[in-house]
Protein backbone atom coordinates (compact mmCIF):
# COMPACT_ATOMS: atom_id res chain seq x y z
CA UNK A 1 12.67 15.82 26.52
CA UNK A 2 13.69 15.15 22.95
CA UNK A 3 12.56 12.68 20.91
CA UNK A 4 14.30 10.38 17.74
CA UNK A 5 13.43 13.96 15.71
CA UNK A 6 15.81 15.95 17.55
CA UNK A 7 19.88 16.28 17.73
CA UNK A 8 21.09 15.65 21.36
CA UNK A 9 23.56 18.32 22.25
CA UNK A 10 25.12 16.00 25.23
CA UNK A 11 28.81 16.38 24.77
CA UNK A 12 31.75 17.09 27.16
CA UNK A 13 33.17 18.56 23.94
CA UNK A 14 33.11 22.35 23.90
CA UNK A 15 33.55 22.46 20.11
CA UNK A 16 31.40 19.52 19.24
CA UNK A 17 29.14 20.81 21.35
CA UNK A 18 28.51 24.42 19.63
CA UNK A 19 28.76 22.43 16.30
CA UNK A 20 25.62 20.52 17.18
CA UNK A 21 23.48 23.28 18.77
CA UNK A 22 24.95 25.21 15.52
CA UNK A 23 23.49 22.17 13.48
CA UNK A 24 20.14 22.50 15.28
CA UNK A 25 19.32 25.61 14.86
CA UNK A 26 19.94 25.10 11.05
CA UNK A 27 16.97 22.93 10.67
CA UNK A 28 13.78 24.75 9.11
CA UNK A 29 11.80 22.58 12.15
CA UNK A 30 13.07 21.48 16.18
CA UNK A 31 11.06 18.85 17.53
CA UNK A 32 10.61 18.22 21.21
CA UNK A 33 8.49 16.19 23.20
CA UNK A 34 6.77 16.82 26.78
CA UNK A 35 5.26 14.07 28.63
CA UNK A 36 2.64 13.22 25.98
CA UNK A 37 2.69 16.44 23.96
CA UNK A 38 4.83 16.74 20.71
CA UNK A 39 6.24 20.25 19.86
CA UNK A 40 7.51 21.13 16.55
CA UNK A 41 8.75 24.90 16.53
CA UNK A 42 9.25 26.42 13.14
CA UNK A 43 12.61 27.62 12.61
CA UNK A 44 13.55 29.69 9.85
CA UNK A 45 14.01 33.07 11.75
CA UNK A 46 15.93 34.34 8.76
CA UNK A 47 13.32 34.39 6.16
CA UNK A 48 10.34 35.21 8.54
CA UNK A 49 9.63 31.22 8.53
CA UNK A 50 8.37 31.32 5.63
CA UNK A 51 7.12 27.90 4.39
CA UNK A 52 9.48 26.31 1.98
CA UNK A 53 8.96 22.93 0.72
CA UNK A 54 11.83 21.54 2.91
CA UNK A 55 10.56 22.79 5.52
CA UNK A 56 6.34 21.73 4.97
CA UNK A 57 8.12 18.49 4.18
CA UNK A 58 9.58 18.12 7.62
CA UNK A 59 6.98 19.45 9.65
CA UNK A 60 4.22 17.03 7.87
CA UNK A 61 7.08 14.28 8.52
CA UNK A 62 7.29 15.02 11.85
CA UNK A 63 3.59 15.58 12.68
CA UNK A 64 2.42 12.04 11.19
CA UNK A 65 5.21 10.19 13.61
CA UNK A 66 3.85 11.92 16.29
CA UNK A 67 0.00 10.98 14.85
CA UNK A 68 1.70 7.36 15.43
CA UNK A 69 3.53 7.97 18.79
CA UNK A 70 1.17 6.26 21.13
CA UNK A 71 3.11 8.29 23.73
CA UNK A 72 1.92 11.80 22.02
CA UNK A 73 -1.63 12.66 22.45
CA UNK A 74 -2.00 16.45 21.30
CA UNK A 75 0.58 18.34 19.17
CA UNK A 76 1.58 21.84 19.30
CA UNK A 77 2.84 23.63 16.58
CA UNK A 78 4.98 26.95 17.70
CA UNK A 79 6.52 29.87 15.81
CA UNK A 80 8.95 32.23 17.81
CA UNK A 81 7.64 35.81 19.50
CA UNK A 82 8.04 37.34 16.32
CA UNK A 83 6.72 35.65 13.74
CA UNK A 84 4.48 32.33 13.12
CA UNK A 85 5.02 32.11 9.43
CA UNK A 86 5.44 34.86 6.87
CA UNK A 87 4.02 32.94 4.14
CA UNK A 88 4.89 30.95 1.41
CA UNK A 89 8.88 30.64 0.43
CA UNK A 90 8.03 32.76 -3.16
CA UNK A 91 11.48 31.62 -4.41
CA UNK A 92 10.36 28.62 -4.08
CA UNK A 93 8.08 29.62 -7.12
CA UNK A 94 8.37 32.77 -8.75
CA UNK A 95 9.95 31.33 -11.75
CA UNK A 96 8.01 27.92 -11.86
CA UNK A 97 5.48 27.20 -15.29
CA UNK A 98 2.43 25.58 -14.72
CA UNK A 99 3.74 22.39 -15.12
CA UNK A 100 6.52 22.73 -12.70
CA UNK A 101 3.81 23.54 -10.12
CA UNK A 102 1.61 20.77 -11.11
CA UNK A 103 4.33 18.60 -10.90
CA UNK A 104 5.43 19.39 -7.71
CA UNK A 105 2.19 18.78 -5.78
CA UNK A 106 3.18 20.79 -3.23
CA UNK A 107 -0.62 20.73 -1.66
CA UNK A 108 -0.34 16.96 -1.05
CA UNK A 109 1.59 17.91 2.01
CA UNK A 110 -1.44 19.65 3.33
CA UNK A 111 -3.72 17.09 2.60
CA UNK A 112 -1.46 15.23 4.90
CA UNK A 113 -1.71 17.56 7.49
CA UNK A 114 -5.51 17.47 7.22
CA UNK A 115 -5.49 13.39 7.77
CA UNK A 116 -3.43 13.57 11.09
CA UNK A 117 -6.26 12.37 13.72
CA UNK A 118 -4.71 13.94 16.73
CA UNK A 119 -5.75 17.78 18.01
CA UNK A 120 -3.29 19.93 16.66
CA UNK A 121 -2.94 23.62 18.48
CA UNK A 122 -1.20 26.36 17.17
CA UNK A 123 1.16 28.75 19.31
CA UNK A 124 0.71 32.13 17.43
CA UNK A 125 2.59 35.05 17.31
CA UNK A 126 3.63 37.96 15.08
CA UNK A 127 2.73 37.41 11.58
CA UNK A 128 0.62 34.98 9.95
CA UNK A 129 0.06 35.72 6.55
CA UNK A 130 -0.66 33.63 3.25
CA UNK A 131 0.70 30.04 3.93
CA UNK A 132 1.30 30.98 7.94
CA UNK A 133 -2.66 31.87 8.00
CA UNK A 134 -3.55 28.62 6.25
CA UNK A 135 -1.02 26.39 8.15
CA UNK A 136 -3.18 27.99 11.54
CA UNK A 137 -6.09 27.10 10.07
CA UNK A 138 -4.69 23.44 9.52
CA UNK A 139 -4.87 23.06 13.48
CA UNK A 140 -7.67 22.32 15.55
CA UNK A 141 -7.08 25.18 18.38
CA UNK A 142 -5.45 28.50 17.57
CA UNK A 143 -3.60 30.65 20.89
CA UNK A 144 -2.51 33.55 19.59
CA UNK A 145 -0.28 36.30 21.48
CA UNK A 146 -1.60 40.41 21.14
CA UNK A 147 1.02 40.77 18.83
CA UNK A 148 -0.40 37.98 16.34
CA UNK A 149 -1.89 39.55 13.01
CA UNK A 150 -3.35 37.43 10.34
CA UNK A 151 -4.13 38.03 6.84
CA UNK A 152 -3.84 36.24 3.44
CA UNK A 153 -1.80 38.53 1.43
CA UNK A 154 -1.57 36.77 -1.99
CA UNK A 155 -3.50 39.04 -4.16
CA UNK A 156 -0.41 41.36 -3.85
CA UNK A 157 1.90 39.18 -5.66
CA UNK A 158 -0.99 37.78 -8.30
CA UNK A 159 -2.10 35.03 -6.99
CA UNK A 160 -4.85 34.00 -4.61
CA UNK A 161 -4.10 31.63 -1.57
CA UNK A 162 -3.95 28.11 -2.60
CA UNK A 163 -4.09 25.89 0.51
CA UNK A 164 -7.40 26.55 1.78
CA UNK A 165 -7.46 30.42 2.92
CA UNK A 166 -10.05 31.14 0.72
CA UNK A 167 -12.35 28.07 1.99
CA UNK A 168 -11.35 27.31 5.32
CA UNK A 169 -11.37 31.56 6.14
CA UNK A 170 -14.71 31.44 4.92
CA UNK A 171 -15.83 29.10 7.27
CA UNK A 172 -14.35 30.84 9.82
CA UNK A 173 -15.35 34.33 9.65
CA UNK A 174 -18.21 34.38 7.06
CA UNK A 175 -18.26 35.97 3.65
CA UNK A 176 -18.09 39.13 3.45
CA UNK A 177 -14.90 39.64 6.31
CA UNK A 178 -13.06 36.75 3.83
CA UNK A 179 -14.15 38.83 1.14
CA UNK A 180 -12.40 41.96 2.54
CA UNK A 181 -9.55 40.24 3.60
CA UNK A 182 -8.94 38.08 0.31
CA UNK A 183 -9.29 41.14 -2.26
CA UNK A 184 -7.30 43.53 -0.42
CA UNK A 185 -4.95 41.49 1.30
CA UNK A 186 -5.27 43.79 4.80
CA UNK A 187 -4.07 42.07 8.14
CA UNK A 188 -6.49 41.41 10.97
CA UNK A 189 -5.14 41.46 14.72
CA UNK A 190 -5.56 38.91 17.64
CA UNK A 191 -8.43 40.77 19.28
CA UNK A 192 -10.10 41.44 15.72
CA UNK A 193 -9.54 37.27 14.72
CA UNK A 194 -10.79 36.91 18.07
CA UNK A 195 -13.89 38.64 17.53
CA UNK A 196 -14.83 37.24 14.03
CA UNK A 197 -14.08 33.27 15.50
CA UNK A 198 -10.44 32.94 13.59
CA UNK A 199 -8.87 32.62 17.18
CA UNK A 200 -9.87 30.08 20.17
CA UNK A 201 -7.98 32.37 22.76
CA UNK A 202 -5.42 35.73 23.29
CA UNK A 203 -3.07 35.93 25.55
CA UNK A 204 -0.34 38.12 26.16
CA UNK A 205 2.91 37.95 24.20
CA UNK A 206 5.35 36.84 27.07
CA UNK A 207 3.76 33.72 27.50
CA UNK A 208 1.69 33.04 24.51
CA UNK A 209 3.58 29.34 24.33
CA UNK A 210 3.62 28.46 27.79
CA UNK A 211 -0.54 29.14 27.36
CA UNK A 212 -0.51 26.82 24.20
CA UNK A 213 1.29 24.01 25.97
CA UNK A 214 -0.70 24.16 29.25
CA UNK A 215 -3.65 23.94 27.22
CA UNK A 216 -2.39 20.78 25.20
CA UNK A 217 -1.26 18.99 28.80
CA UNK A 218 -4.74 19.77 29.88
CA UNK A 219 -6.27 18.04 26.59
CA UNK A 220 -3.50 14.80 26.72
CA UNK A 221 -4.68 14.60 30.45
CA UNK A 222 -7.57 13.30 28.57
CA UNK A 223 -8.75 9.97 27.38
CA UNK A 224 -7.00 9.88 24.26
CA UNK A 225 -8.91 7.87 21.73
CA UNK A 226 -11.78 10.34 23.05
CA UNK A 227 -9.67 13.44 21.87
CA UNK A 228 -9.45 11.96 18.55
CA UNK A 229 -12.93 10.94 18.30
CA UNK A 230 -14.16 14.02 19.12
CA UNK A 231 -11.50 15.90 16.95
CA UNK A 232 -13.15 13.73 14.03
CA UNK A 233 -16.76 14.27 15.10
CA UNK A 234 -15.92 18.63 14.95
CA UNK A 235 -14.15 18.50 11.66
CA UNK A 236 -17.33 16.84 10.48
CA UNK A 237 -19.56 19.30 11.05
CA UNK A 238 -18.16 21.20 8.21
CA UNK A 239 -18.44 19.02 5.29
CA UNK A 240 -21.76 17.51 5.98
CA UNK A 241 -25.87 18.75 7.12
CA UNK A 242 -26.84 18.56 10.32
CA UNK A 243 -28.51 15.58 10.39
CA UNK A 244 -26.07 13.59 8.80
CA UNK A 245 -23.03 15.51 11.30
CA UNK A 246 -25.24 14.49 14.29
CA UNK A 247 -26.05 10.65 12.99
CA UNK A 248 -22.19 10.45 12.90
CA UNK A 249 -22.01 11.70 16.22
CA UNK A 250 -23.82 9.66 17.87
CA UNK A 251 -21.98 6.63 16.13
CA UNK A 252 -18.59 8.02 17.68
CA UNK A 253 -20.32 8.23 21.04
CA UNK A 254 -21.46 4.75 21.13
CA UNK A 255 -18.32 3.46 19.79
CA UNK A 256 -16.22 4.89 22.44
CA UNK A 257 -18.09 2.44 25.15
CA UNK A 258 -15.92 -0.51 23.30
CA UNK A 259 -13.03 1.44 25.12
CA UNK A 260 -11.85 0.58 28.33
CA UNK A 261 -11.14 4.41 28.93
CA UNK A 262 -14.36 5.23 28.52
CA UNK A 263 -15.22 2.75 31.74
CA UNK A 264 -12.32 4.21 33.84
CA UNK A 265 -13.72 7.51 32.81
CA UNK A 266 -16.76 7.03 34.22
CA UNK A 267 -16.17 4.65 37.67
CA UNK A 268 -13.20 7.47 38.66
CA UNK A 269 -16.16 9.81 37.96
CA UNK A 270 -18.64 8.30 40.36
CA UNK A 271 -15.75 7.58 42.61
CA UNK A 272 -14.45 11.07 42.74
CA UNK A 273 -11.02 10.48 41.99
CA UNK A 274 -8.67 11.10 39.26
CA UNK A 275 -9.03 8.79 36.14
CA UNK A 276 -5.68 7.21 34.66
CA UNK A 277 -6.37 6.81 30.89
CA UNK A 278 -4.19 4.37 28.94
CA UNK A 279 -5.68 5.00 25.52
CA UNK A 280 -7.63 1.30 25.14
């Protein structure tokens, strides 16, 4: 179930064996692969996986060679029962000048996330806060468990959130909710991101990853240069008018009937059986 990302713990070596799985569970990220889903679980249960630069580093590393995996059609990105992502690592920058955070670019890495062309759903629960809120809203489906609360706590420390909470939340949940969430840094729960359109679905804490990955082997069950099309044609619709978001529709629909899937799609459709999609 692994893939090159991952350290394989096969070893008749009692020692070398704990050594390895010791090794693993070092790493800020584990990757894993099922059938054609890729799963990177964040991994820094110490610090509340909060997002230091090694680890954004890794996890954009890791989502772009799944982007070029043929064999991966939807990612899932998974935090543990208790926590998504705390926020931002703030030793990471407590001390830095304005130069030292200019220089380090760090939001590059999130303009990489933004270009990967493949759905992206996030497996949500405990906190997500600051960086862990923005990092959801980097993904294309959220499932969060009933323990999942969101919020984008930076005005607490002086600052404001920097990778897109104040935009992207905005979008999400309208003006004046961002408003009361930005200036006063209070948390929101599943039910209540639910409600204001933050969250695609809540589901109970036991199995709130299980629900994420069934959902991605439902989408990769699909015609995959489909997924991405029409992962392309819904990010659209928030940077452009309507007109212009359904003229580029339309172009995405046509194009995909240059694809052999699309012609699979439809005879196994007329033919009531089950279509086998090889991403042509």
């Amino acid at each position: 179930m692994a893939d090159a990302g991952s350290i394989s713990l096969k070893t008749t070596n009692p020692k070398k064996r704990a050594a390895r799985i010791a090794d693993h569970m070092s790493e800020p990220i584990i990757i894993e692969t099922q059938s054609h889903v890729g799963i990177v679980t964040l991994n820094r249960p110490d610090v509340l996986n909060a997002l230091s630069l090694d680890l954004m580093t890794k996890l954009v590393d890791a989502l772009e060679a799944f982007d070029d995996d043929k064999n991966i059609h939807v990612i899932v990105i998974s935090g543990s029962e208790k926590v998504w992502a705390a926020g931002a690592d703030i030793k990471d920058m407590a001390n830095a000048s304005v130069i030292d955070m200019y220089e380090r670019n760090q939001f590059a890495r999130w303009e990489r996330i933004k270009r990967i062309r493949k759905p992206i759903i996030a497996a949500v629960s405990g906190y997500a806060l600051g960086g862990g809120c923005e990092l959801a809203m980097h993904c294309d489906v959220i499932i969060a468990s009933e323990t999942a609360k969101f919020g984008q706590p930076e005005i607490n420390i002086g600052v404001i959130p920097g990778a897109g909470g104040t935009q992207r939340l905005t979008r999400a949940i309208g003006k004046f909710r961002a408003m009361d969430m930005v200036l006063t840094g209070r948390f929101i729960t599943a039910h209540e991101a639910h409600r204001f359109g933050l969250v695609s679905r809540v589901v109970p804490k036991e199995n709130f990853r299980e629900s994420a990955l069934k959902l991605a082997h439902e989408m990769a069950a699909r015609a995959p240069i489909a997924l991405r099309l029409a992962k392309e044609a819904v990010l659209k619709a928030a940077e452009t008018s309507l007109s212009e978001g359904l003229e580029y529709e339309r172009k995405l629909f046509y194009m995909l009937f240059a694809t052999e899937d699309q012609k699979e799609g439809m005879a196994a459709f007329l033919e009531k059986r089950k279509a086998d999609y090889r991403g042509r």
